[in-house]
N, C-alpha and C. Protein backbone atom coordinates (compact mmCIF):
# COMPACT_ATOMS: atom_id res chain seq x y z
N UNK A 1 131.56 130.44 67.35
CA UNK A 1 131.97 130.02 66.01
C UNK A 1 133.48 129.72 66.00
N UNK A 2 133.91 128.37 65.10
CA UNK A 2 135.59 128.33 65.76
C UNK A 2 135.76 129.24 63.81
N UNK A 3 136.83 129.34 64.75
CA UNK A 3 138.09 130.06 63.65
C UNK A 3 138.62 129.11 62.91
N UNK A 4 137.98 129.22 61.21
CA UNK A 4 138.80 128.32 60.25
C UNK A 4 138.86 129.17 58.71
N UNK A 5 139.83 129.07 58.57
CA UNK A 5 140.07 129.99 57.39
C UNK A 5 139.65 128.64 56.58
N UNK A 6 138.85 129.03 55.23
CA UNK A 6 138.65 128.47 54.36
C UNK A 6 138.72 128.39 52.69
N UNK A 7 138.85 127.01 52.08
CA UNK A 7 139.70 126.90 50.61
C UNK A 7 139.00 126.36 49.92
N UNK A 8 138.02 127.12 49.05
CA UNK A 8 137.30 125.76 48.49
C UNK A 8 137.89 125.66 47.08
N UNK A 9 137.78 124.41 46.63
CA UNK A 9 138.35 123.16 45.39
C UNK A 9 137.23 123.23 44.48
N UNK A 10 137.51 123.02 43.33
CA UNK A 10 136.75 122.69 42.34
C UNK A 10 137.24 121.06 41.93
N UNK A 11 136.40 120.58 41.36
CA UNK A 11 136.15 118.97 40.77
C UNK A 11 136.02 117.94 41.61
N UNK A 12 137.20 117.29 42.16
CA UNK A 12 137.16 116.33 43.39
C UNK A 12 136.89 116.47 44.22
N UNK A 13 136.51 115.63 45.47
CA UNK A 13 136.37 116.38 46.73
C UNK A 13 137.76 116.93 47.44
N UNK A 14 137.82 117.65 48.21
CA UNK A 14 139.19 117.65 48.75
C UNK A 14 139.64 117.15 49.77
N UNK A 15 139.64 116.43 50.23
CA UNK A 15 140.54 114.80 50.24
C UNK A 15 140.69 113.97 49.48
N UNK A 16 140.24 113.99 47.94
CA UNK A 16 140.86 113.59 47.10
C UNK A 16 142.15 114.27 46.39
N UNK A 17 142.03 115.47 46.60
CA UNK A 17 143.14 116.52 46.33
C UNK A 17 144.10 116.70 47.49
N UNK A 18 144.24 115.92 48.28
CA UNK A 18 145.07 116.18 49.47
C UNK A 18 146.57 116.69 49.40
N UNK A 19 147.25 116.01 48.45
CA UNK A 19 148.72 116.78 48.30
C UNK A 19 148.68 117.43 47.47
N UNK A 20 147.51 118.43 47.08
CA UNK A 20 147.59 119.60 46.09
C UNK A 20 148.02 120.59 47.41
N UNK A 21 147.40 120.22 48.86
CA UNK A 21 147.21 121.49 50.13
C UNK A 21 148.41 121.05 50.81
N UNK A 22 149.07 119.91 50.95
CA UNK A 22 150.04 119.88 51.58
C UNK A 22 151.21 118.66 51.40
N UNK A 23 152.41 118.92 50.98
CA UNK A 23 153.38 118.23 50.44
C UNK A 23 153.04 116.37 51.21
N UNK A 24 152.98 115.49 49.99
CA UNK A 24 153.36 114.04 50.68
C UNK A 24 154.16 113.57 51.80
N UNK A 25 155.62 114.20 51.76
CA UNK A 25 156.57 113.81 52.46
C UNK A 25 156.48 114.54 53.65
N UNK A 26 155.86 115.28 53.79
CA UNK A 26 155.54 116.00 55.48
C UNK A 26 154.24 115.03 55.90
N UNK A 27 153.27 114.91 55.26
CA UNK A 27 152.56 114.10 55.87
C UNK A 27 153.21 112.90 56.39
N UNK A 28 154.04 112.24 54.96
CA UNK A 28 154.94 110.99 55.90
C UNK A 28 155.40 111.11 56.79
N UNK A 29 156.15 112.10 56.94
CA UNK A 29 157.65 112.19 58.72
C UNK A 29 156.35 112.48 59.45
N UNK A 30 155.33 113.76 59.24
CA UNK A 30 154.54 113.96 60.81
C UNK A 30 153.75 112.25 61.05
N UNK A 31 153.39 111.81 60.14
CA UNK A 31 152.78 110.27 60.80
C UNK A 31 153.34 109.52 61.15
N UNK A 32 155.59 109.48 60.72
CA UNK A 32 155.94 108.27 61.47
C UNK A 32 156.05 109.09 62.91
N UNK A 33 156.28 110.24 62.84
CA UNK A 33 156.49 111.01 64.27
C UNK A 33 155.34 110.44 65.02
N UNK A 34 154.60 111.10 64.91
CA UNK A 34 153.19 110.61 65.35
C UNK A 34 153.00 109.59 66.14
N UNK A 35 152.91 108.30 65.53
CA UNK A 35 153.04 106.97 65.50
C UNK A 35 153.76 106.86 66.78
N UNK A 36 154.88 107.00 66.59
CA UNK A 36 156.15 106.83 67.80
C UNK A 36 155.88 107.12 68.51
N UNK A 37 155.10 108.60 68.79
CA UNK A 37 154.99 109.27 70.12
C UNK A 37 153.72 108.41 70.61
N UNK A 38 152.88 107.73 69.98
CA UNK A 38 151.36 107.57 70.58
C UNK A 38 151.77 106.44 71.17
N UNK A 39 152.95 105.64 70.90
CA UNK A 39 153.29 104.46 71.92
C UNK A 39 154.37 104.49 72.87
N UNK A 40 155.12 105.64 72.90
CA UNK A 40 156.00 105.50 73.58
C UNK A 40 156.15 106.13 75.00
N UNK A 41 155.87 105.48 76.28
CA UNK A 41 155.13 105.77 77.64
C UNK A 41 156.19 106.86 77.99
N UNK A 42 157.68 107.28 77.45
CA UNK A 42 158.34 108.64 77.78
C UNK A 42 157.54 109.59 77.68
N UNK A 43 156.94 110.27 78.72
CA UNK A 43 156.42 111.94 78.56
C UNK A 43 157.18 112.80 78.11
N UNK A 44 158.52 113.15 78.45
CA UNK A 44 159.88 113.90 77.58
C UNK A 44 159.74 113.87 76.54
N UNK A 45 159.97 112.75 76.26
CA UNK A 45 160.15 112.37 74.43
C UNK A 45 159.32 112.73 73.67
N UNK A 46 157.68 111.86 74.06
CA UNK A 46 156.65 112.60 73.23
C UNK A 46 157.07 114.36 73.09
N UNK A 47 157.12 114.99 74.05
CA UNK A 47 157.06 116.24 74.07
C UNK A 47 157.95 116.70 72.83
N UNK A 48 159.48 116.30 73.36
CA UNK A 48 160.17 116.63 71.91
C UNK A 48 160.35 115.95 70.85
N UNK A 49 159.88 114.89 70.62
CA UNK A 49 159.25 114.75 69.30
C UNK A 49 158.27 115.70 68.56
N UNK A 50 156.74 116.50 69.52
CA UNK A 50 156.18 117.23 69.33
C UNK A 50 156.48 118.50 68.52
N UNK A 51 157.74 118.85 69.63
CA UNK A 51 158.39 120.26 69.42
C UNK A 51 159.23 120.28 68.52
N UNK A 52 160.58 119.08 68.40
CA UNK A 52 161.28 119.10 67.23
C UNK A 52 160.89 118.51 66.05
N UNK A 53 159.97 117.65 66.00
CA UNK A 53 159.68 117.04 64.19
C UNK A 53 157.91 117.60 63.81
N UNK A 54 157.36 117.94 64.51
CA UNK A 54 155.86 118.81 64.34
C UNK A 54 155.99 120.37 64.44
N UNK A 55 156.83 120.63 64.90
CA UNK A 55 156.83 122.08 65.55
C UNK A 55 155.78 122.30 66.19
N UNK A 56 155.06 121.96 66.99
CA UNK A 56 154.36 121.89 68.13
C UNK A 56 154.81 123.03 68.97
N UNK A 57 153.93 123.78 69.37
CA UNK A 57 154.27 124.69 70.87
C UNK A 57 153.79 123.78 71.67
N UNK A 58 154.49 123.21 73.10
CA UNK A 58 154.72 121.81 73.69
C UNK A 58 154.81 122.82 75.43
N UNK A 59 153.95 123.25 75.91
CA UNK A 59 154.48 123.92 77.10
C UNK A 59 155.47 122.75 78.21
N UNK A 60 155.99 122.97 79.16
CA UNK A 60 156.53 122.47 80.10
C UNK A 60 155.75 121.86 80.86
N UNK A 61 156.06 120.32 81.07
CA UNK A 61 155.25 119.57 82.53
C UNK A 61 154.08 119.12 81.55
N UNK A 62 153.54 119.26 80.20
CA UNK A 62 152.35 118.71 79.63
C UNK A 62 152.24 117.23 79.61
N UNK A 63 151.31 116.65 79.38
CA UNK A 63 151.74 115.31 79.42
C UNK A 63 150.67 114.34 78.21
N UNK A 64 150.85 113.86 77.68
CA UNK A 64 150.33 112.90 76.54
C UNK A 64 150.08 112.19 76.93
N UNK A 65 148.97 111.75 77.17
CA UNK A 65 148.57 109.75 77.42
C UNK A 65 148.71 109.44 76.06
N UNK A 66 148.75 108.16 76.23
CA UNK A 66 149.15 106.80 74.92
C UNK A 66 147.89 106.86 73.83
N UNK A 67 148.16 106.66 72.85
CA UNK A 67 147.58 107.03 71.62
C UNK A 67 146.63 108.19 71.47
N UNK A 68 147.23 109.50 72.09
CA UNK A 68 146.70 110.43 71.51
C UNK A 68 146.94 110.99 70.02
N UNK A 69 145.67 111.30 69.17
CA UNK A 69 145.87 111.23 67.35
C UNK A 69 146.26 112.43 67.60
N UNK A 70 147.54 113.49 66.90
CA UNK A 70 147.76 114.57 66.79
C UNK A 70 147.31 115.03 65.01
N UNK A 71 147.30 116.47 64.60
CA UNK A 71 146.63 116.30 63.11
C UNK A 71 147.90 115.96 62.57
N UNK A 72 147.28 114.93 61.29
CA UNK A 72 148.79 114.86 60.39
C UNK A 72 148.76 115.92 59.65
N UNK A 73 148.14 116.38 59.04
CA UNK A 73 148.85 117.43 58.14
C UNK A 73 149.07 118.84 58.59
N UNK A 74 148.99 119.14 59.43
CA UNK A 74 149.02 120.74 60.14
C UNK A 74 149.64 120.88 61.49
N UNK A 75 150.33 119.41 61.93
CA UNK A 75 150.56 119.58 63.92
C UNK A 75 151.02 120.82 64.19
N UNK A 76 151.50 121.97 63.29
CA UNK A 76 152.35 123.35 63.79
C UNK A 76 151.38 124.08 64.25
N UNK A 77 149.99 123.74 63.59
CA UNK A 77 148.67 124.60 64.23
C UNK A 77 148.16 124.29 66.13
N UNK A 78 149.39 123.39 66.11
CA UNK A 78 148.53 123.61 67.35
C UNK A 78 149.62 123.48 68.61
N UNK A 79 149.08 124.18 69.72
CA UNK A 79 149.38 124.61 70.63
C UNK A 79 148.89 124.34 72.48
N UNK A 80 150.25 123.74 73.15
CA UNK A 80 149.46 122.89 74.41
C UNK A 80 150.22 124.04 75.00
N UNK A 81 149.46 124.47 76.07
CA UNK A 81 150.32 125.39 77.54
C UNK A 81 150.82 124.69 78.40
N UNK A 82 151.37 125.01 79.73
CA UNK A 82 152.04 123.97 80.60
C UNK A 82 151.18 123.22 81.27
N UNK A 83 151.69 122.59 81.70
CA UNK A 83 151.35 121.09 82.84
C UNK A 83 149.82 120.86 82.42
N UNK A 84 149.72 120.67 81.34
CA UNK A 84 147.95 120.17 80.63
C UNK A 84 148.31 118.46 80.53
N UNK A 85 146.92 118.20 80.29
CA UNK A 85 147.06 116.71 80.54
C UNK A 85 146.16 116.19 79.10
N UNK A 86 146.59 115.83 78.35
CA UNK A 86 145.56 115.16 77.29
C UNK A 86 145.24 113.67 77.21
N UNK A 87 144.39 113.47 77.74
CA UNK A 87 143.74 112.11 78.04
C UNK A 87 143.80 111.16 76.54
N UNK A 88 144.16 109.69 76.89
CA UNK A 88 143.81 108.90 76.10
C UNK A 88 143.04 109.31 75.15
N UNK A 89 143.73 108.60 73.83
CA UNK A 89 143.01 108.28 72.98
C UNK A 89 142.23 109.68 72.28
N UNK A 90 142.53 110.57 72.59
CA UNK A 90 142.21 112.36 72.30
C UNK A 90 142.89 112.08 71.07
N UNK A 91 141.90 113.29 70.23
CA UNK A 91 142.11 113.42 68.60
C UNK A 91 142.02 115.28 68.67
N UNK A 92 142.91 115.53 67.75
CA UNK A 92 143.22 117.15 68.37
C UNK A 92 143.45 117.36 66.65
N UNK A 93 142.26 118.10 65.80
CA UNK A 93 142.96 118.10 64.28
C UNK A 93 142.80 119.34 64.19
N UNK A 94 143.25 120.12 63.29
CA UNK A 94 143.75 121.30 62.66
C UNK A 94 143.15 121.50 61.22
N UNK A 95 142.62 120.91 60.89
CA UNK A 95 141.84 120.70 59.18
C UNK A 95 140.60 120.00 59.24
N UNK A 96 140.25 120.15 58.44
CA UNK A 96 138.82 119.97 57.88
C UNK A 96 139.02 119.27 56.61
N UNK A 97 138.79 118.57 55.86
CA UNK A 97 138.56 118.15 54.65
C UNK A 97 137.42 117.94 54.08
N UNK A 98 136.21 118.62 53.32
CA UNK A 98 135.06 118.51 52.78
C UNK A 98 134.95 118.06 51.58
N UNK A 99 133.53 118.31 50.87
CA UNK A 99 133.61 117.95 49.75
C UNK A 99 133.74 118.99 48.62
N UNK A 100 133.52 120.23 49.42
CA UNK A 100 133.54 121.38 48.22
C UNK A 100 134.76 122.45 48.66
N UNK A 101 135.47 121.91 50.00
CA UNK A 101 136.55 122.80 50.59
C UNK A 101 137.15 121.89 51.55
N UNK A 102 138.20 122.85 51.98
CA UNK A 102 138.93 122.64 52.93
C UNK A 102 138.87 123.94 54.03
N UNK A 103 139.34 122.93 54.87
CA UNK A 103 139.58 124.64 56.17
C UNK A 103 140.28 124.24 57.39
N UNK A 104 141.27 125.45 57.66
CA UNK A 104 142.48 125.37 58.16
C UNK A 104 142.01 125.84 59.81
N UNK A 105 142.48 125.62 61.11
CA UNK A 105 142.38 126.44 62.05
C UNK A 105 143.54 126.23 63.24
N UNK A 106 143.66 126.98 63.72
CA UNK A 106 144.65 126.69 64.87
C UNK A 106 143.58 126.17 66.65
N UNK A 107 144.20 124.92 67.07
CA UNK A 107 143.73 125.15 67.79
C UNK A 107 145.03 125.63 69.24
N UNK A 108 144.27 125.95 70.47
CA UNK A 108 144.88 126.72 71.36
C UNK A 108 144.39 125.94 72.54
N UNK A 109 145.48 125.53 73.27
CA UNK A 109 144.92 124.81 74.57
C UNK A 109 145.90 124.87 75.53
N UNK A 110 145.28 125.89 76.51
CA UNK A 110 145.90 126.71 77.39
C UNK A 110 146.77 125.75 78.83
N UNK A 111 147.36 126.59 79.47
CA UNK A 111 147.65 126.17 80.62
C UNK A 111 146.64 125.06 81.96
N UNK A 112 147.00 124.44 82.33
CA UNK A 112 146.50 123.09 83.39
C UNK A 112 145.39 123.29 83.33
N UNK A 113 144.94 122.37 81.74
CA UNK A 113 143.79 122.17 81.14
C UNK A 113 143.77 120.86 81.36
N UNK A 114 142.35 120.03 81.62
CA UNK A 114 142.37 118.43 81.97
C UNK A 114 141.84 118.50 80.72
N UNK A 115 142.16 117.32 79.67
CA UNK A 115 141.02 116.45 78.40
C UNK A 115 140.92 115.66 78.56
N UNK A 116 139.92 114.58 79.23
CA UNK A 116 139.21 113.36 79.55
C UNK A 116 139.73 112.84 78.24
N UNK A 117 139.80 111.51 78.09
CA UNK A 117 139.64 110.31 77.20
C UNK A 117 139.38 110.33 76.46
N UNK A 118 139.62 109.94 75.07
CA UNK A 118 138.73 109.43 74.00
C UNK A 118 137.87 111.11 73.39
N UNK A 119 138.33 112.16 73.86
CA UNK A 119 138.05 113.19 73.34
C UNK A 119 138.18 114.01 71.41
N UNK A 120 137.44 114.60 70.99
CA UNK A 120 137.92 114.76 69.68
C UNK A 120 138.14 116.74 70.03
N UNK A 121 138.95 117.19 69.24
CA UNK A 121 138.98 118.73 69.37
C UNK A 121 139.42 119.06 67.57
N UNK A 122 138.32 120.38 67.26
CA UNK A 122 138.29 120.42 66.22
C UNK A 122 138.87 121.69 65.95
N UNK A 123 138.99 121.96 64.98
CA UNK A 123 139.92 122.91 64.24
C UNK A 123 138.99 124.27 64.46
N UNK A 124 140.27 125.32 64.96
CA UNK A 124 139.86 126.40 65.30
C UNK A 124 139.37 127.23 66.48
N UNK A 125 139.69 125.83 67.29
CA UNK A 125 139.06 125.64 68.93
C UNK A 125 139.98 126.19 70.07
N UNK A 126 139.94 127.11 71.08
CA UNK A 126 140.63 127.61 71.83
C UNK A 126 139.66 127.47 73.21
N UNK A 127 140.88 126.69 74.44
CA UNK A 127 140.45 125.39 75.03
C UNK A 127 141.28 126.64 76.39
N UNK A 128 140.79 127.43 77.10
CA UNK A 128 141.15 128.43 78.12
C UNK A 128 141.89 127.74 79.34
N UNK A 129 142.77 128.46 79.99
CA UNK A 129 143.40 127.85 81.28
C UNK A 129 142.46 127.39 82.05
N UNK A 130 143.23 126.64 82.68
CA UNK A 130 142.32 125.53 83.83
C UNK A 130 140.69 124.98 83.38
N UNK A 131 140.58 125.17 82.31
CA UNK A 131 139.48 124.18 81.92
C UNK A 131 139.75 122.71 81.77
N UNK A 132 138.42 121.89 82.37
CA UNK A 132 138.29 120.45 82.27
C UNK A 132 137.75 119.77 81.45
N UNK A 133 137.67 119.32 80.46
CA UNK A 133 136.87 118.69 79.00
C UNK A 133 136.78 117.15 80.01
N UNK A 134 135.75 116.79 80.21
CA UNK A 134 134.85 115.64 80.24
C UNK A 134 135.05 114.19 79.04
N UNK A 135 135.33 113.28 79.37
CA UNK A 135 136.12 111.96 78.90
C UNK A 135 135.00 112.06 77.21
N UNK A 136 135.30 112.07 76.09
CA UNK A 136 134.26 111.84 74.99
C UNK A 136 133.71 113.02 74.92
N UNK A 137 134.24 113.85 74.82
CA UNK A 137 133.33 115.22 74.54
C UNK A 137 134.02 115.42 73.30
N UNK A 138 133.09 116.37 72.27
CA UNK A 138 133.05 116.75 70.84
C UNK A 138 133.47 118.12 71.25
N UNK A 139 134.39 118.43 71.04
CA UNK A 139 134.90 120.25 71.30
C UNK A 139 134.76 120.93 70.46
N UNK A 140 133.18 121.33 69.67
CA UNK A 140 133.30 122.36 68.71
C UNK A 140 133.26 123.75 68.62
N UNK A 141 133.53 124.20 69.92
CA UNK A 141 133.86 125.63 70.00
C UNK A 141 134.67 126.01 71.31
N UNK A 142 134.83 127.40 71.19
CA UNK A 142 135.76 127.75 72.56
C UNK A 142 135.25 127.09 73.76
N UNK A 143 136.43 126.78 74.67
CA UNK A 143 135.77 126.92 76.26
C UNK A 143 137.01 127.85 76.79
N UNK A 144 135.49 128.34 77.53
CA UNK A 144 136.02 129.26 78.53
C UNK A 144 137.24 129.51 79.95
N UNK A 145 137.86 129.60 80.01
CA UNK A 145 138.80 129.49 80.58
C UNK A 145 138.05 128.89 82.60
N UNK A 146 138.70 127.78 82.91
CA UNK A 146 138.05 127.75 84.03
C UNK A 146 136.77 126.58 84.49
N UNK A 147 136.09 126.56 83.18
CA UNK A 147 134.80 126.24 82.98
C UNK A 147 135.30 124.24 82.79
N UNK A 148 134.27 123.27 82.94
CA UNK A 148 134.29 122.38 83.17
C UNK A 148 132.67 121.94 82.05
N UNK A 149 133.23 120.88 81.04
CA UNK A 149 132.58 121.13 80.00
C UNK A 149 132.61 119.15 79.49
N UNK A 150 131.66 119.38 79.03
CA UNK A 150 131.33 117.83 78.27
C UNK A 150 130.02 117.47 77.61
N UNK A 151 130.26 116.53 76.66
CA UNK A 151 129.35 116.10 75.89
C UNK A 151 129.50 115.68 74.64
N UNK A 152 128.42 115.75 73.22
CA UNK A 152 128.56 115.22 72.00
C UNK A 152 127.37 115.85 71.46
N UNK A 153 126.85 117.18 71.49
CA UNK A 153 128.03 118.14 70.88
C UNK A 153 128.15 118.51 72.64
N UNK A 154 129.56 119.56 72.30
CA UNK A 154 129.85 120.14 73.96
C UNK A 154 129.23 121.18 74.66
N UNK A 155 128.76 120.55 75.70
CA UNK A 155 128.10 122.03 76.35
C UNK A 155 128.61 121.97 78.00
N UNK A 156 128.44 123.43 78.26
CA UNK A 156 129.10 124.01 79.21
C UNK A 156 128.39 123.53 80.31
N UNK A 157 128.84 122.68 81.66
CA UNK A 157 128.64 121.97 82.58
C UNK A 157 128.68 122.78 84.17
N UNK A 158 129.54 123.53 84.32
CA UNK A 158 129.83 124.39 85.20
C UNK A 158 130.74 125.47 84.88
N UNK A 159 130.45 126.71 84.82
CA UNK A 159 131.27 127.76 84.75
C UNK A 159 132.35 127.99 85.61
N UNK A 160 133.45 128.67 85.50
CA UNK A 160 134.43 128.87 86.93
C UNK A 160 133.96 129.09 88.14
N UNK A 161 133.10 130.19 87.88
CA UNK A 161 132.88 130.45 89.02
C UNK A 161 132.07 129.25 89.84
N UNK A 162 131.03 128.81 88.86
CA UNK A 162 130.17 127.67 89.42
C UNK A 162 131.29 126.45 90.31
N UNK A 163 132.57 126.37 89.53
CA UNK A 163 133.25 125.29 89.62
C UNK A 163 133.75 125.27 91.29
N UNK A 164 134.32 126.46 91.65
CA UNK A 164 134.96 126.90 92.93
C UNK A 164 134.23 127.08 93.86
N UNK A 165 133.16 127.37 93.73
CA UNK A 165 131.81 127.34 94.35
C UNK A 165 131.86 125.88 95.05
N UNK A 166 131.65 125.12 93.90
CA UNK A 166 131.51 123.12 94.56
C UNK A 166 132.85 123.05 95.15
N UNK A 167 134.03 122.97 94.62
CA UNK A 167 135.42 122.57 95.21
C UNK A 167 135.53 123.06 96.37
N UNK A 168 136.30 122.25 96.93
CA UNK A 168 136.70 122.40 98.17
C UNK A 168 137.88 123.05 98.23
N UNK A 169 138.43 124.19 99.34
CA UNK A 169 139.61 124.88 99.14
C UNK A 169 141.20 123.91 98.94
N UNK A 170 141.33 124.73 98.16
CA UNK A 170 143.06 124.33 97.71
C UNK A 170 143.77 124.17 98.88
N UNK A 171 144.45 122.56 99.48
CA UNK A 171 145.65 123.15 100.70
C UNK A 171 146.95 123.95 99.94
């Protein structure tokens, strides 16, 4: 089950109530931030853009491929460990917007973690060291640290141990 604290609204849906949960002008700066970083081929930069205008925890050596969506309204919820790699075109959100609520979660994505392509990761999701997410996989719950995982919805492909088992030794 992921971790999302939840808000529910009365009358509209809530995304029609959107700057009742979170100020306009932060959504503006985190989307021109945003924006900038999803085109700009500096790995540095993205990073501190991340860290200084999102407050992003941004580990060392991580690296952003080109138009990865970060969440606009929450990027402080979330958290990359070092030398992780987030594949193209990856959507990483922190909120939920429904019709009778909202709901908040942090996600957590550990140390020299691979995310294949075109990936979505949803709010509340904690993504363990050295795990591999599979190009288009739907991440709606933890993975296990280690484990090598893909799909739509996601399911667990090889466990660690399974994983080291196939690999061939590290030089």
């Amino acid at each position: 089950m992921r971790r999302t604290e939840r808000y529910p609204v009365e009358g509209k849906n809530s995304l029609y109530q959107v700057y009742k949960t979170v100020p306009f002008w932060k959504v503006a700066k985190n989307f021109t931030a945003i924006q900038v970083a999803r085109y700009t081929p500096f790995l540095p930069m993205k990073n501190w853009i991340y860290r200084h205008f999102l407050r992003m925890k941004v580990g060392e050596d991580t690296a952003f491929a080109l138009m990865v969506m970060l969440d606009v309204m929450f990027p402080e919820r979330i958290s990359v460990g070092r030398n992780t790699v987030i594949g193209y075109n990856t959507t990483i959100l922190a909120h939920e917007y429904l019709v009778h609520e909202y709901r908040l979660g942090d996600v957590i994505i550990g140390d020299e973690v691979m995310i294949g392509a075109n990936s979505t990761i949803l709010p509340g999701v904690t993504i363990g060291d050295g795990a591999i997410v599979s190009a288009g996989t739907l991440v709606h719950k933890d993975v296990p640290a280690g484990a090598f995982v893909g799909g739509s919805p996601m399911q667990v492909i090889y466990t660690k141990e399974e994983r080291e088992a196939k690999e061939p030794a590290k030089r």
